[in-house]
C-alpha atoms as a PDB file:
ATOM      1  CA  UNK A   1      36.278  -8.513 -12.275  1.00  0.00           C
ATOM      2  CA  UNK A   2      32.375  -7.956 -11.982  1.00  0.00           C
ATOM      3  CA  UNK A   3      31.538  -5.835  -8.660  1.00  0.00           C
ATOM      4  CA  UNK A   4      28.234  -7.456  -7.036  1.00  0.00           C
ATOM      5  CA  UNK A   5      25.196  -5.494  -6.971  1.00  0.00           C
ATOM      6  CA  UNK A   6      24.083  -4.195  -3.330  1.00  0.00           C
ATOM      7  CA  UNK A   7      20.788  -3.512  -2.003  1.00  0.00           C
ATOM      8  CA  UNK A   8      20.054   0.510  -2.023  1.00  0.00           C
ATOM      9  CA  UNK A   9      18.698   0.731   1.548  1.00  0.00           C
ATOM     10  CA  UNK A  10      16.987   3.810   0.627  1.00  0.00           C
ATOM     11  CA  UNK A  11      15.282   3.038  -1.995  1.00  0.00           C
ATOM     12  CA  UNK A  12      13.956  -0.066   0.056  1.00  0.00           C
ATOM     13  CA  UNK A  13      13.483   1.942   3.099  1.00  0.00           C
ATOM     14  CA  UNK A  14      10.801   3.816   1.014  1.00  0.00           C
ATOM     15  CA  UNK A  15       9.441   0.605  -0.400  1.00  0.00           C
ATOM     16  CA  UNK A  16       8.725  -0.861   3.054  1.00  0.00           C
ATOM     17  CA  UNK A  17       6.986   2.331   4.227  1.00  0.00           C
ATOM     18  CA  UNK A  18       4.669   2.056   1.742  1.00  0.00           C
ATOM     19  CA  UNK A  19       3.591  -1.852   2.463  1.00  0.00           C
ATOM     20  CA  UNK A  20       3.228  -0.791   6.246  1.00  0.00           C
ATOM     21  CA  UNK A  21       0.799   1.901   4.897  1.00  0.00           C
ATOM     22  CA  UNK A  22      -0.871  -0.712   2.699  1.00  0.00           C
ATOM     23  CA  UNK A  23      -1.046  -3.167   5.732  1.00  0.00           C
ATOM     24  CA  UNK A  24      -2.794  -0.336   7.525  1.00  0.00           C
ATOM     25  CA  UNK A  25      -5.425   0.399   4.779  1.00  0.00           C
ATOM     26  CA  UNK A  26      -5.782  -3.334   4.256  1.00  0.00           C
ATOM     27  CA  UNK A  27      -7.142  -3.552   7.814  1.00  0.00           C
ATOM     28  CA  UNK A  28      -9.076   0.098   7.717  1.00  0.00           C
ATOM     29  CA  UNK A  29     -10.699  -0.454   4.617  1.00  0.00           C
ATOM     30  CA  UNK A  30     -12.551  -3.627   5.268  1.00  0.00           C
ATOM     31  CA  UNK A  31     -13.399  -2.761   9.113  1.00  0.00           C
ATOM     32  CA  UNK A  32     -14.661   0.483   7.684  1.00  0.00           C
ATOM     33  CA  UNK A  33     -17.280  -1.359   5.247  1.00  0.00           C
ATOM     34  CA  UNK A  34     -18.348  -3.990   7.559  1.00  0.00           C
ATOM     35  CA  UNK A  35     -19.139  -0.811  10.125  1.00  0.00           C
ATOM     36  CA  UNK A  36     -20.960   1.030   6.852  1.00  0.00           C
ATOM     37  CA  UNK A  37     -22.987  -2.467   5.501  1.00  0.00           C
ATOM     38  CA  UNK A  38     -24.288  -2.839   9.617  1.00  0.00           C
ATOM     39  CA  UNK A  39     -26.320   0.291   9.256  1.00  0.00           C
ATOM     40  CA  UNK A  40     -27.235   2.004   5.821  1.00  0.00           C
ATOM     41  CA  UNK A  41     -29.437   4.125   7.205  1.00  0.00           C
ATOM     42  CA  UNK A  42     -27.886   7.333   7.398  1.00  0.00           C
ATOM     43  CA  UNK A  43     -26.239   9.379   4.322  1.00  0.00           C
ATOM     44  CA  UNK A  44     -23.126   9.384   6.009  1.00  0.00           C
ATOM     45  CA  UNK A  45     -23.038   5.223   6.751  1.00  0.00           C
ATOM     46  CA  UNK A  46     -23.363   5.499   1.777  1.00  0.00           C
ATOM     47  CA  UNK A  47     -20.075   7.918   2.663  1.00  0.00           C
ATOM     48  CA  UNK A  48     -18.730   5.789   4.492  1.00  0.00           C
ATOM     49  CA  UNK A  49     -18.916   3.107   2.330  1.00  0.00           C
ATOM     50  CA  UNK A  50     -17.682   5.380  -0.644  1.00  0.00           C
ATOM     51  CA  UNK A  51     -14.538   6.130   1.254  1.00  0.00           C
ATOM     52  CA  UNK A  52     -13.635   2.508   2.457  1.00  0.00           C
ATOM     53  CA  UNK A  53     -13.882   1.121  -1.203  1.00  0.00           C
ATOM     54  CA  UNK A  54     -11.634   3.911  -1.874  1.00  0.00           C
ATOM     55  CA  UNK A  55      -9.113   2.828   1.057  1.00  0.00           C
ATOM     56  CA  UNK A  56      -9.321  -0.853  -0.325  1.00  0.00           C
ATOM     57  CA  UNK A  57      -8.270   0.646  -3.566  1.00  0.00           C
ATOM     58  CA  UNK A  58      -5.715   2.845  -2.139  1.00  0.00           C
ATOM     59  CA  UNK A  59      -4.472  -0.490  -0.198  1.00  0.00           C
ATOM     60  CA  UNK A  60      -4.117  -2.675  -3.524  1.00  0.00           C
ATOM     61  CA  UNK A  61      -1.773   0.047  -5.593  1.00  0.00           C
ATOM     62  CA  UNK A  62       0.228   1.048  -2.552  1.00  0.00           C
ATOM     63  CA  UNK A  63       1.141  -2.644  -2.325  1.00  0.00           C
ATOM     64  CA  UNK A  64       1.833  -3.334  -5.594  1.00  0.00           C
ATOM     65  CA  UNK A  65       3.908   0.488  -5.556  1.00  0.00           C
ATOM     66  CA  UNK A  66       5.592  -1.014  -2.626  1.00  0.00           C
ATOM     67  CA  UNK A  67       6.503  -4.433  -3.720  1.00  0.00           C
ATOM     68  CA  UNK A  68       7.890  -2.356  -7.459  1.00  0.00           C
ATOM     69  CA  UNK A  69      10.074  -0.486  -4.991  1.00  0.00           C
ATOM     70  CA  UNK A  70      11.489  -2.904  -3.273  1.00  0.00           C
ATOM     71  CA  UNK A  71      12.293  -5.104  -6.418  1.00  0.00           C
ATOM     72  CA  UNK A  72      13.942  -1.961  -7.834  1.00  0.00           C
ATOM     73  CA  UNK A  73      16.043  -1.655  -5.097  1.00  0.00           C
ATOM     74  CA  UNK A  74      17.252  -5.147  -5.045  1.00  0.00           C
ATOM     75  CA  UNK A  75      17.835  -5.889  -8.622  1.00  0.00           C
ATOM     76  CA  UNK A  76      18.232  -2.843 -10.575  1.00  0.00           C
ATOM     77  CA  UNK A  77      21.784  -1.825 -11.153  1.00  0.00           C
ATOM     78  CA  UNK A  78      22.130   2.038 -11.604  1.00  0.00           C
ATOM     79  CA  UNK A  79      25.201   3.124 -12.386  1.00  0.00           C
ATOM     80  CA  UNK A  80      26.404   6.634 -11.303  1.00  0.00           C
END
């Protein structure tokens, strides 16, 4: 008789956190550019910009971390 596999709620827990903190830098990042691109004036407004391309960034591996996660915890069997 083959058991079925469950969902480890930890495991996707974890994997959820991390797409809510994508979702977050998916809306930071680009609001923080459009605020940089208004003004380039200043050195901090090239900063600025620096760091939001580096919170779009952050955005596109937590999601794809996030979206790993959760697949592990639905489909991979680990036997203990």
């Amino acid at each position: 008789m083959t058991e079925t596999k469950k969902t480890n709620k930890e495991i996707l827990l974890k994997g959820l956190k991390l797409m809510g903190a994508s979702l977050a830098c998916m809306f930071i990042g680009p609001t923080l550019i459009y605020i940089s691109q208004t003004k380039l004036s200043k050195p901090i407004d090239t900063i600025m910009l620096i760091i939001a391309i580096l919170i779009c960034g952050l955005a596109v591996f937590t999601a794809f971390k996030g979206i790993n996660i959760i697949l592990d915890s639905i489909f991979k069997n680990k036997d203990f």
